[in-house]
PDB file of N, CA and C in Angstrom:
ATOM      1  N   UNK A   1       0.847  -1.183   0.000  1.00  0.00           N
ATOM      2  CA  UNK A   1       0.000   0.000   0.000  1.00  0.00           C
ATOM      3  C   UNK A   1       0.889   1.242   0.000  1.00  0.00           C
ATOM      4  N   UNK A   2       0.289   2.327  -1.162  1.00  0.00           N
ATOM      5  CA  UNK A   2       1.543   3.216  -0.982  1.00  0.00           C
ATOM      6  C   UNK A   2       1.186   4.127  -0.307  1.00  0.00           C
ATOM      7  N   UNK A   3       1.945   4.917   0.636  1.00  0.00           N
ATOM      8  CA  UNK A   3       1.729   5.976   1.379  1.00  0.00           C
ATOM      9  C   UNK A   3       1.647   7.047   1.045  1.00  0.00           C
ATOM     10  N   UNK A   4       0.612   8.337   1.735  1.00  0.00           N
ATOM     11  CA  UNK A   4       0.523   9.507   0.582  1.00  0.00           C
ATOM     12  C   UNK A   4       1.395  10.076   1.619  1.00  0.00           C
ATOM     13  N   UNK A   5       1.815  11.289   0.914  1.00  0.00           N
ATOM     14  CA  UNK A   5       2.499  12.576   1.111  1.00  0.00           C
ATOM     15  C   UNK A   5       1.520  13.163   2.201  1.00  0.00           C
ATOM     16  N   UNK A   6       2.449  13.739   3.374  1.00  0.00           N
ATOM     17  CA  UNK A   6       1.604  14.646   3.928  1.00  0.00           C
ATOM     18  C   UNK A   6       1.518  16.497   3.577  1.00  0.00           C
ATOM     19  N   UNK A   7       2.562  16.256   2.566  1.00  0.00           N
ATOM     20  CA  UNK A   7       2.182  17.436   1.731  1.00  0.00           C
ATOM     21  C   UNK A   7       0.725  17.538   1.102  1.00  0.00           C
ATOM     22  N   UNK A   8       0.577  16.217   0.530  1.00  0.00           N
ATOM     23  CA  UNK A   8      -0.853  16.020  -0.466  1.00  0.00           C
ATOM     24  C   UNK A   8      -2.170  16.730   0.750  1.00  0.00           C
ATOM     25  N   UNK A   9      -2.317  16.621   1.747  1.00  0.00           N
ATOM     26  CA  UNK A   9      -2.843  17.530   2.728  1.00  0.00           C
ATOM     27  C   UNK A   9      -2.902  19.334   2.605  1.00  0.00           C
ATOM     28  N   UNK A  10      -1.468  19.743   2.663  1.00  0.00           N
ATOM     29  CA  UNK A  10      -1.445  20.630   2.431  1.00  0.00           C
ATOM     30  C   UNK A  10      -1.622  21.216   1.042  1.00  0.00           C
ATOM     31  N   UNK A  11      -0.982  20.631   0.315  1.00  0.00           N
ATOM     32  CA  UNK A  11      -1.221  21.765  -0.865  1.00  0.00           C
ATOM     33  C   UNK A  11      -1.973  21.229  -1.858  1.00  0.00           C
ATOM     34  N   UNK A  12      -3.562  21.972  -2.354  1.00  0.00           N
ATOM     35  CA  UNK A  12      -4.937  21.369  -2.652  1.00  0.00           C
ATOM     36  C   UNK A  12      -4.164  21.791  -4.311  1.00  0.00           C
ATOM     37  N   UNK A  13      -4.086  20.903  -5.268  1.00  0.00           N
ATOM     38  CA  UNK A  13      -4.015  21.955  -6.708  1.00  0.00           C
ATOM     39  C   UNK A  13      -5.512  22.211  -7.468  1.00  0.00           C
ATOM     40  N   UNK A  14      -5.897  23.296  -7.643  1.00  0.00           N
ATOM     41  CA  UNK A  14      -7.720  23.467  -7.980  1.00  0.00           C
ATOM     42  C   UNK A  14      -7.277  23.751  -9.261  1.00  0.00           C
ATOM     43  N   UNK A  15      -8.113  23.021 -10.380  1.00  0.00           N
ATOM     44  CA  UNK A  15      -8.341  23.765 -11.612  1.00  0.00           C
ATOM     45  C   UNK A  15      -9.089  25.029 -11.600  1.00  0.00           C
ATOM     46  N   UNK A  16      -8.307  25.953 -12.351  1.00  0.00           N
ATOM     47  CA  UNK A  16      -8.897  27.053 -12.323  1.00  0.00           C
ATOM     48  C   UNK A  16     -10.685  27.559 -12.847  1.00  0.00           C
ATOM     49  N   UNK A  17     -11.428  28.136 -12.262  1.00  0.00           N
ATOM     50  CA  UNK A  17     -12.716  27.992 -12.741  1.00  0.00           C
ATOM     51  C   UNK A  17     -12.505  28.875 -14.689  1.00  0.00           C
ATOM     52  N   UNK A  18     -13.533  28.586 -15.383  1.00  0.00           N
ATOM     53  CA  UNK A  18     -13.111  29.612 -16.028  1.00  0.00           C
ATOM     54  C   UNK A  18     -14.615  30.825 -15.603  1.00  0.00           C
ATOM     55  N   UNK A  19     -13.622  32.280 -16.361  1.00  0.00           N
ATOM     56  CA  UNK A  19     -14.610  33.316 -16.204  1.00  0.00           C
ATOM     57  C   UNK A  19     -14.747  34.082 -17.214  1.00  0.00           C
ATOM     58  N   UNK A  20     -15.744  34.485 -17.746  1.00  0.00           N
ATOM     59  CA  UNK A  20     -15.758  34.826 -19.439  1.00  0.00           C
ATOM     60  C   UNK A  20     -16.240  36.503 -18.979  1.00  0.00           C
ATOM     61  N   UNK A  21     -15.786  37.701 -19.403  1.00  0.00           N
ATOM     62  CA  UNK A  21     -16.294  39.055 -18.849  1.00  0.00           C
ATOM     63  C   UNK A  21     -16.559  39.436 -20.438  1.00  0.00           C
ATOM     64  N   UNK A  22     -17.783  40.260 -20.761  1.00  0.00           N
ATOM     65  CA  UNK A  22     -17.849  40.653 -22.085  1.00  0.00           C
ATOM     66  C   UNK A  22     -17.911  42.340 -21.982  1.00  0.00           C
ATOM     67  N   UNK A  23     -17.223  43.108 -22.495  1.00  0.00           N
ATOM     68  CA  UNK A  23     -16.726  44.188 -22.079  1.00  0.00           C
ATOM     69  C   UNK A  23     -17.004  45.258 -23.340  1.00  0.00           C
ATOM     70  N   UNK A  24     -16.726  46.536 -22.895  1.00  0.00           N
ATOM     71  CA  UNK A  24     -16.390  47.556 -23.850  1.00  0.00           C
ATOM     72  C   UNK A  24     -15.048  48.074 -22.945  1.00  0.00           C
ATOM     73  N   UNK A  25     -14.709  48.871 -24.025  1.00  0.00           N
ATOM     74  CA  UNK A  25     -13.518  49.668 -23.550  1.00  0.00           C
ATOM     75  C   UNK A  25     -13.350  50.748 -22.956  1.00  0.00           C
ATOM     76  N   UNK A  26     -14.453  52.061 -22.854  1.00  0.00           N
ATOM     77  CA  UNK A  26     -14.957  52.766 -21.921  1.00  0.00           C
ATOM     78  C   UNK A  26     -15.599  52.709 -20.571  1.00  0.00           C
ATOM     79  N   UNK A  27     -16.330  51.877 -20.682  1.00  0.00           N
ATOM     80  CA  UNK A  27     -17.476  51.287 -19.801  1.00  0.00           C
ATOM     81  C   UNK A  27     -16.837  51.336 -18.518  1.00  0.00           C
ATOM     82  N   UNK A  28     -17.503  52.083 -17.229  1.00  0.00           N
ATOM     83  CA  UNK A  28     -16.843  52.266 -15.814  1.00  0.00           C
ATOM     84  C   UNK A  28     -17.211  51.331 -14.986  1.00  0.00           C
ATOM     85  N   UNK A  29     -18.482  50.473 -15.617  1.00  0.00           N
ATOM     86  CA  UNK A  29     -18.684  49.609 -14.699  1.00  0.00           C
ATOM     87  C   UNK A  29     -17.749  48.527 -15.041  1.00  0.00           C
ATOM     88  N   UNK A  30     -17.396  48.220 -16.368  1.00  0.00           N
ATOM     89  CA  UNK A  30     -16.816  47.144 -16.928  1.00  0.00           C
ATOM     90  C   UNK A  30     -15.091  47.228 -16.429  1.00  0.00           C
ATOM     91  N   UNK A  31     -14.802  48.275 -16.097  1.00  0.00           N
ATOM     92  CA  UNK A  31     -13.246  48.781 -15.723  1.00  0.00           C
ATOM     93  C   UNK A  31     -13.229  48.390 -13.922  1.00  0.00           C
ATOM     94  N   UNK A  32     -14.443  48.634 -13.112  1.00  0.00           N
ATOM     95  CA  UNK A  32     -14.667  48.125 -11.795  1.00  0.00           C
ATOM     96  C   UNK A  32     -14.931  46.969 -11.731  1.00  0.00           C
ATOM     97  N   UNK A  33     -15.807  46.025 -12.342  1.00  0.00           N
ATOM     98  CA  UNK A  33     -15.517  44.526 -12.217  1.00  0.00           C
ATOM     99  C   UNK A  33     -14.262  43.716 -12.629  1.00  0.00           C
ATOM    100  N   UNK A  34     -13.474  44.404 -13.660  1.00  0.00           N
ATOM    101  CA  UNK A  34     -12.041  43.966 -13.865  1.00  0.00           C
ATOM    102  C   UNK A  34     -11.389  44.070 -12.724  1.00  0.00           C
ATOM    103  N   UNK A  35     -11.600  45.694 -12.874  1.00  0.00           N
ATOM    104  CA  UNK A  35     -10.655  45.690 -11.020  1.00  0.00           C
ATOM    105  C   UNK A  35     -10.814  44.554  -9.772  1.00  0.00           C
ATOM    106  N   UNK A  36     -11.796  44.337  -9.571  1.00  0.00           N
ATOM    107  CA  UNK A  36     -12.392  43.099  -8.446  1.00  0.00           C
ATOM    108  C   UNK A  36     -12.434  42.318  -8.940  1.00  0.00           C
ATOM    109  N   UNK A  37     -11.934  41.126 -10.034  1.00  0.00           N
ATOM    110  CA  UNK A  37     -11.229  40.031 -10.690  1.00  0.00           C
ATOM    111  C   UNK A  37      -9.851  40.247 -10.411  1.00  0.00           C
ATOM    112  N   UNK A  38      -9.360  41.554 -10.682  1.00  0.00           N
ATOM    113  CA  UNK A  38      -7.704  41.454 -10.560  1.00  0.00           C
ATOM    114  C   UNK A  38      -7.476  41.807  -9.475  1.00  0.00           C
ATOM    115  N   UNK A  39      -7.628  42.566  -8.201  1.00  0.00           N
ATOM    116  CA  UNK A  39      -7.836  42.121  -6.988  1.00  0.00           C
ATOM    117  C   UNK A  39      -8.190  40.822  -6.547  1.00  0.00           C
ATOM    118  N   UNK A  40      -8.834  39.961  -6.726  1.00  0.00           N
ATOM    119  CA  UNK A  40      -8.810  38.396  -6.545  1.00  0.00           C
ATOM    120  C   UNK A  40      -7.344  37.967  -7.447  1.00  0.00           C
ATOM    121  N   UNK A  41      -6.997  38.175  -7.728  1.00  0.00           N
ATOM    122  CA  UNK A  41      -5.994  37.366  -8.911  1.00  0.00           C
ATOM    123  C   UNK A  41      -6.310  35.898  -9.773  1.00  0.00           C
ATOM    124  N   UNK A  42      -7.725  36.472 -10.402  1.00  0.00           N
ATOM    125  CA  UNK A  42      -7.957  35.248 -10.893  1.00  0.00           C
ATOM    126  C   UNK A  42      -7.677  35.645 -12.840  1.00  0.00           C
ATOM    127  N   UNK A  43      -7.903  34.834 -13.102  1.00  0.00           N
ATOM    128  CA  UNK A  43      -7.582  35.239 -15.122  1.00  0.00           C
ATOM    129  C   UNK A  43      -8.988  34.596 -15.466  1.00  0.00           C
ATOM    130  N   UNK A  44      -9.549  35.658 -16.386  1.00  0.00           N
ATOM    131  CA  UNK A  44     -10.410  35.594 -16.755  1.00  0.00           C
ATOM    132  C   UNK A  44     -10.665  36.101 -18.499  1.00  0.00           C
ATOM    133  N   UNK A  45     -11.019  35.446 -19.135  1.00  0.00           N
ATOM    134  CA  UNK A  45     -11.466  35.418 -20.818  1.00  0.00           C
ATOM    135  C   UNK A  45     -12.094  36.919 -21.248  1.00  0.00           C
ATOM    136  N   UNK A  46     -11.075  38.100 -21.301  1.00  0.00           N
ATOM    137  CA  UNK A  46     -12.532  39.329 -21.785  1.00  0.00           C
ATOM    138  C   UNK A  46     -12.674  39.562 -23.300  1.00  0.00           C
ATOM    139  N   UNK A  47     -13.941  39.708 -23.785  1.00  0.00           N
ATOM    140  CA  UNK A  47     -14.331  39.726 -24.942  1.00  0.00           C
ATOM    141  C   UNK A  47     -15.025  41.103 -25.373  1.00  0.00           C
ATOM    142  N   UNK A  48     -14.000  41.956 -26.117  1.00  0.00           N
ATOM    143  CA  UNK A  48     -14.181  43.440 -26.154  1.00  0.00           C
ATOM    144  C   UNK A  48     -15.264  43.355 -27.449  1.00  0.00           C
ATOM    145  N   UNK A  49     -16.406  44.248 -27.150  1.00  0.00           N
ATOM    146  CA  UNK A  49     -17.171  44.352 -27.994  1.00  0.00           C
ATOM    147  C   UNK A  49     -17.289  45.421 -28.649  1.00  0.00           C
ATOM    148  N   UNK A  50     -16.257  46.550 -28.378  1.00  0.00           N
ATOM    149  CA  UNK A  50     -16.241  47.816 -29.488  1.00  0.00           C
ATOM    150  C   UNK A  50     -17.126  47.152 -30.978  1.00  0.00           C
ATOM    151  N   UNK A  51     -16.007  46.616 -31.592  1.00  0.00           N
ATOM    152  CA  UNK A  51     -16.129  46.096 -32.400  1.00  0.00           C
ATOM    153  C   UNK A  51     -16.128  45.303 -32.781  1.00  0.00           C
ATOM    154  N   UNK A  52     -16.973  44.735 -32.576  1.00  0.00           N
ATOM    155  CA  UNK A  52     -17.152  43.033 -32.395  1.00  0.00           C
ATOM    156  C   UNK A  52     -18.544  42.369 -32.462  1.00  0.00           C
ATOM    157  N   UNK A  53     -19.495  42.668 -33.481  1.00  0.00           N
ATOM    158  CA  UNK A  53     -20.804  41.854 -33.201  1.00  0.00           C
ATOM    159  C   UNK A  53     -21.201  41.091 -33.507  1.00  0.00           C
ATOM    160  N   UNK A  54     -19.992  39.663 -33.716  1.00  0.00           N
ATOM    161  CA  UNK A  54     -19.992  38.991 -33.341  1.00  0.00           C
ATOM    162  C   UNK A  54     -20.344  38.228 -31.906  1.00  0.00           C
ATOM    163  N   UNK A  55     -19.448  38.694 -31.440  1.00  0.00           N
ATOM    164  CA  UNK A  55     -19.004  38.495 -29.850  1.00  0.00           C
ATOM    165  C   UNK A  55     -20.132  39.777 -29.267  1.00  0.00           C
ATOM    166  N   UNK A  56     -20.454  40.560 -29.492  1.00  0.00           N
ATOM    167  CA  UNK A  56     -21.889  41.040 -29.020  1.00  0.00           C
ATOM    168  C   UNK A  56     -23.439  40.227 -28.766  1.00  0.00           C
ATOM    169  N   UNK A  57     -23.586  39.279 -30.218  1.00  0.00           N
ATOM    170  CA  UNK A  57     -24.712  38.211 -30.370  1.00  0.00           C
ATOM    171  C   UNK A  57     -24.443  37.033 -29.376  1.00  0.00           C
ATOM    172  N   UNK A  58     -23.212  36.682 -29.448  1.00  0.00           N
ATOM    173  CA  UNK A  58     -22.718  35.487 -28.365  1.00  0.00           C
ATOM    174  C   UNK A  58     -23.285  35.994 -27.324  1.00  0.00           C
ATOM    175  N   UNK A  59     -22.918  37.166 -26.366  1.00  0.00           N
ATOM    176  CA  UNK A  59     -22.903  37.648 -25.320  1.00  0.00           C
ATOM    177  C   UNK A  59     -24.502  37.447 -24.913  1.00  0.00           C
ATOM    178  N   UNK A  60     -25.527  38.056 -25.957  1.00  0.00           N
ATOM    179  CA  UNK A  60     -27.069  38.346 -25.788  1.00  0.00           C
ATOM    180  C   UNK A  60     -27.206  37.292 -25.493  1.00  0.00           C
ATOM    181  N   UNK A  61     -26.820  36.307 -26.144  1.00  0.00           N
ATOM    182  CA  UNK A  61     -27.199  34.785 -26.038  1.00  0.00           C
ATOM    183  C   UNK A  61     -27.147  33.925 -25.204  1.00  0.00           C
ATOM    184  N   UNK A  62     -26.296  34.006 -24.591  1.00  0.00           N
ATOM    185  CA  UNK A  62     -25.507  33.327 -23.568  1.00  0.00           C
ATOM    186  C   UNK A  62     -26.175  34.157 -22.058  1.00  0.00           C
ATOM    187  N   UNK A  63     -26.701  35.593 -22.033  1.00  0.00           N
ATOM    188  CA  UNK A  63     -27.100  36.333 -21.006  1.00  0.00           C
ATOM    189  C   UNK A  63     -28.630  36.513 -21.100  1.00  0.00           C
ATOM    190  N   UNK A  64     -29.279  35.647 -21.892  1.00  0.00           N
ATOM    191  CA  UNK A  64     -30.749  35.157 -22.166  1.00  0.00           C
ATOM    192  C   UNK A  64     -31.164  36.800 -22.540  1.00  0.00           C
ATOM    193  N   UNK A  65     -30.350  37.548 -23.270  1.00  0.00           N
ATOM    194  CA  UNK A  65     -31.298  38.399 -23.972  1.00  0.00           C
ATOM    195  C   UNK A  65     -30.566  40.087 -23.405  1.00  0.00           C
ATOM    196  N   UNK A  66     -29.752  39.759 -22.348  1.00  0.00           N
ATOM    197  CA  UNK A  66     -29.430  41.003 -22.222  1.00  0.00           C
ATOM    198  C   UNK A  66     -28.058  41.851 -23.151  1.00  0.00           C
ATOM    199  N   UNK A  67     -28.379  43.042 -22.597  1.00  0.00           N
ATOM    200  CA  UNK A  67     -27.793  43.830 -23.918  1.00  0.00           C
ATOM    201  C   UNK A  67     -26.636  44.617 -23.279  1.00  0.00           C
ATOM    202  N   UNK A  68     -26.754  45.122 -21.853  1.00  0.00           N
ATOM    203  CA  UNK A  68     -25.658  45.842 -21.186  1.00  0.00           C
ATOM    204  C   UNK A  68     -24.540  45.213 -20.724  1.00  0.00           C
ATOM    205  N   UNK A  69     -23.314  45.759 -20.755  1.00  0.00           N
ATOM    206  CA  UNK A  69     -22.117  45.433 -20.365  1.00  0.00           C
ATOM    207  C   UNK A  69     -21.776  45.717 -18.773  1.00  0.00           C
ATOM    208  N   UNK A  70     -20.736  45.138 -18.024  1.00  0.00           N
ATOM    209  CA  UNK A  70     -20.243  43.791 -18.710  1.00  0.00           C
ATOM    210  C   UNK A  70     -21.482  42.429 -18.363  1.00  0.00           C
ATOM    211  N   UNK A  71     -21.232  41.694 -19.130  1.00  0.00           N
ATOM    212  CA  UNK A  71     -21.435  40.289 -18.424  1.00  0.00           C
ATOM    213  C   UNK A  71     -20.440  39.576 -18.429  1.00  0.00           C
ATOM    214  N   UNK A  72     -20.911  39.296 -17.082  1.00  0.00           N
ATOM    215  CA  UNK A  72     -20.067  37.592 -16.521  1.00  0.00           C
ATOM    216  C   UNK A  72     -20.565  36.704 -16.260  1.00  0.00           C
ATOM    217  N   UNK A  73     -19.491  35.684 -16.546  1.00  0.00           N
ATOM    218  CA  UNK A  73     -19.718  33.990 -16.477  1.00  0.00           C
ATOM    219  C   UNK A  73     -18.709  33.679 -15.861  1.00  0.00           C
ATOM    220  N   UNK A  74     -19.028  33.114 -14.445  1.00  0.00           N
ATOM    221  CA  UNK A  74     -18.291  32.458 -13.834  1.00  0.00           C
ATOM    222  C   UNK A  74     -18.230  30.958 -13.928  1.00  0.00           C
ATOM    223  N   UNK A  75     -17.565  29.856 -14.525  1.00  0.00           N
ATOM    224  CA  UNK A  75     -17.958  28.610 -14.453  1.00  0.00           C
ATOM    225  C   UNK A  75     -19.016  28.242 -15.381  1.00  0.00           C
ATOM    226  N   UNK A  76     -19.068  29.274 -16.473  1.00  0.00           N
ATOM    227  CA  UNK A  76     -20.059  28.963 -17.178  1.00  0.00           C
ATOM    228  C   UNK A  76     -21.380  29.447 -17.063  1.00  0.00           C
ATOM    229  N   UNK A  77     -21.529  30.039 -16.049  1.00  0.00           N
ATOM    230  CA  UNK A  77     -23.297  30.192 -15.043  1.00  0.00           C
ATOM    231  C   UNK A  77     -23.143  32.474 -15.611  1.00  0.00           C
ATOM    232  N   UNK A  78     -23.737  32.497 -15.790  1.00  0.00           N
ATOM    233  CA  UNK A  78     -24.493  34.081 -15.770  1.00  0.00           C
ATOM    234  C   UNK A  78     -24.624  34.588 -14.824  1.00  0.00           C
ATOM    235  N   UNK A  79     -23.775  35.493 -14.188  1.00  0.00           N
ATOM    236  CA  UNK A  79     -23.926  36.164 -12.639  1.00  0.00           C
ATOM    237  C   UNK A  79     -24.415  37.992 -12.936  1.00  0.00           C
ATOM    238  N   UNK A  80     -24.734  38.029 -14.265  1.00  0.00           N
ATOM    239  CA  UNK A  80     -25.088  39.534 -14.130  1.00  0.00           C
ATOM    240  C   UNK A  80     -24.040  40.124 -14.692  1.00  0.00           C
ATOM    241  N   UNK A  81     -23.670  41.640 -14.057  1.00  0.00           N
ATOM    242  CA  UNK A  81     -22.891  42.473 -14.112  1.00  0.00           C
ATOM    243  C   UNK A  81     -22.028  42.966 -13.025  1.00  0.00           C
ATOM    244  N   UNK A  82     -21.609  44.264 -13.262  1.00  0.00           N
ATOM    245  CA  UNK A  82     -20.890  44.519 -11.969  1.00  0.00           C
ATOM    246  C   UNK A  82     -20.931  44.514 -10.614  1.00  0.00           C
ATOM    247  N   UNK A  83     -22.220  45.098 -10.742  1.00  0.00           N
ATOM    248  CA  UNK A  83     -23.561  45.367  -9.216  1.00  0.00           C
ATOM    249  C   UNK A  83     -23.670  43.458  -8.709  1.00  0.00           C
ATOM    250  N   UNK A  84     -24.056  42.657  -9.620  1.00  0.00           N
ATOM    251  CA  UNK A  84     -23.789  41.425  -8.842  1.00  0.00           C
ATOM    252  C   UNK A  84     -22.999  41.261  -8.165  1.00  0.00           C
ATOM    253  N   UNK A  85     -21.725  41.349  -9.495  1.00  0.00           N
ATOM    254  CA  UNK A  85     -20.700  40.692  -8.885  1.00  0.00           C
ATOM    255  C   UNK A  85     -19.882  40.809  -7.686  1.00  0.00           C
ATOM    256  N   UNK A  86     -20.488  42.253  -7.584  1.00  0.00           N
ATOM    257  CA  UNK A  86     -19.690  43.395  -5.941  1.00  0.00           C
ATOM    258  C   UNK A  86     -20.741  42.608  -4.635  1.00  0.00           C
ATOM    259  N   UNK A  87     -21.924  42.406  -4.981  1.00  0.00           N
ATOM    260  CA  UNK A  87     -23.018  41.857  -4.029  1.00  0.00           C
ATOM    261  C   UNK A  87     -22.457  40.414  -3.895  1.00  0.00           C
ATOM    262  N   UNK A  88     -22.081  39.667  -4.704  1.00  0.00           N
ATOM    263  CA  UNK A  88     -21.852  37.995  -4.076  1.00  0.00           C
ATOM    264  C   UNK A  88     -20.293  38.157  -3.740  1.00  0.00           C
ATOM    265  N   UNK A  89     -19.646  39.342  -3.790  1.00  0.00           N
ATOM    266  CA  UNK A  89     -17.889  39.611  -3.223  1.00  0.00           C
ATOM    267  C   UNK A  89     -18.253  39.788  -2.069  1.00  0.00           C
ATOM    268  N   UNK A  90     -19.358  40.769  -1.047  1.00  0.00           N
ATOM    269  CA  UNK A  90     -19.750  41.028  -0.079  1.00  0.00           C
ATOM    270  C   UNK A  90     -20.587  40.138   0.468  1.00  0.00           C
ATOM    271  N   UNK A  91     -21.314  38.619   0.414  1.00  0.00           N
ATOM    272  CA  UNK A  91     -21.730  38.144   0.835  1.00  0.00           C
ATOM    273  C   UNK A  91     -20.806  37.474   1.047  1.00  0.00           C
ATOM    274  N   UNK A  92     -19.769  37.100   0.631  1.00  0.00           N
ATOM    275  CA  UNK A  92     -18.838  35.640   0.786  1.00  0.00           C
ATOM    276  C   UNK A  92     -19.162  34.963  -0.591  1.00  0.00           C
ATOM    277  N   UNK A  93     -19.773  34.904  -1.053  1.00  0.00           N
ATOM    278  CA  UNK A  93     -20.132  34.161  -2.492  1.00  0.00           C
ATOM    279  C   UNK A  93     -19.302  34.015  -3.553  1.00  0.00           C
ATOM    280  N   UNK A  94     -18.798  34.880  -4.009  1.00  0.00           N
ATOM    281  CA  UNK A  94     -17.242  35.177  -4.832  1.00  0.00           C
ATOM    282  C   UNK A  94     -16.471  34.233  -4.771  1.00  0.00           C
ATOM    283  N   UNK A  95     -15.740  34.195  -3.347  1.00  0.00           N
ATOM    284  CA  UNK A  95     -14.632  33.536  -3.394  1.00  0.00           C
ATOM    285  C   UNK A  95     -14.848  32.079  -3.803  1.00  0.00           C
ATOM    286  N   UNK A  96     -16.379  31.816  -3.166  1.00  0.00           N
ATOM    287  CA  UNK A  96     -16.726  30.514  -3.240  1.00  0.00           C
ATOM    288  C   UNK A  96     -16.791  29.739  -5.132  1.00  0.00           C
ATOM    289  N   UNK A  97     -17.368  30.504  -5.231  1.00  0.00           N
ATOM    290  CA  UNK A  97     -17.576  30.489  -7.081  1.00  0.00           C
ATOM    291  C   UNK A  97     -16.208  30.219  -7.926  1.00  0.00           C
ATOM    292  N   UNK A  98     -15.200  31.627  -7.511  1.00  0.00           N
ATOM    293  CA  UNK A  98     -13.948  30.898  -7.662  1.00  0.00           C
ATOM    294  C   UNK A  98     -12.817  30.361  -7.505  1.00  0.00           C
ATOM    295  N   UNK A  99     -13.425  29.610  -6.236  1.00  0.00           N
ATOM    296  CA  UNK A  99     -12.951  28.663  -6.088  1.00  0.00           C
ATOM    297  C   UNK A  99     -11.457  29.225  -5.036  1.00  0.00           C
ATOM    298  N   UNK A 100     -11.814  29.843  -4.794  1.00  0.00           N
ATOM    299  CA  UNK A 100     -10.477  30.341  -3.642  1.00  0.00           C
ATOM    300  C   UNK A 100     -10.816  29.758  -2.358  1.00  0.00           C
ATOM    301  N   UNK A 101     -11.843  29.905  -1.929  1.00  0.00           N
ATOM    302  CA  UNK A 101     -11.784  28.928  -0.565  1.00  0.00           C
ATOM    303  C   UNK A 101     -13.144  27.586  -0.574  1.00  0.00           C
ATOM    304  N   UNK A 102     -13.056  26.846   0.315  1.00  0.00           N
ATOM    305  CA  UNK A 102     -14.139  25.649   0.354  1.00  0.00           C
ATOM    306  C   UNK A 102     -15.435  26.337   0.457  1.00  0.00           C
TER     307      UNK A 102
END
């Protein structure tokens, strides 16, 4: 029987969640939810829609119809916009989503 590491205890390796942000390049709300992603230090997928409507139609689609920036996807799931995302940072919810603590 082989014995584990009591390192394997300590150090958990988590796949990273992914997080998809769909953005403009002005946008103040879209520049404050970056900020509170990069304050977490997590990496996250942003998809600038200046010019892009392409990646504008994806976005509607994927956010069952909405049209304002940003949206996020944490893990795949639709959490809204900025105003969410600051509300589940202040509940404890955030971290949980990605995956920073149990």
């Amino acid at each position: 029987m082989a014995s584990e590491s009591p390192l394997n205890d300590l150090v958990q390796e988590r796949a990273p969640v992914k997080i998809d942000i769909y953005t403009t390049r002005f946008c103040p709300y879209c520049i404050r939810a970056k900020g509170l992603l990069d304050r977490k230090r997590v990496t996250y997928n942003e998809y600038l829609l200046d010019d892009d409507d392409f990646q504008r139609e994806v976005m509607i689609r994927r956010s069952n119809g909405r049209t304002s920036v940003p949206q996020i996807f944490i893990g795949g799931r639709g959490i809204g916009g900025c105003d969410e995302l600051h509300v589940l940072d202040s509940v404890g919810e955030l971290d949980v989503m990605l995956g920073l603590v149990d």
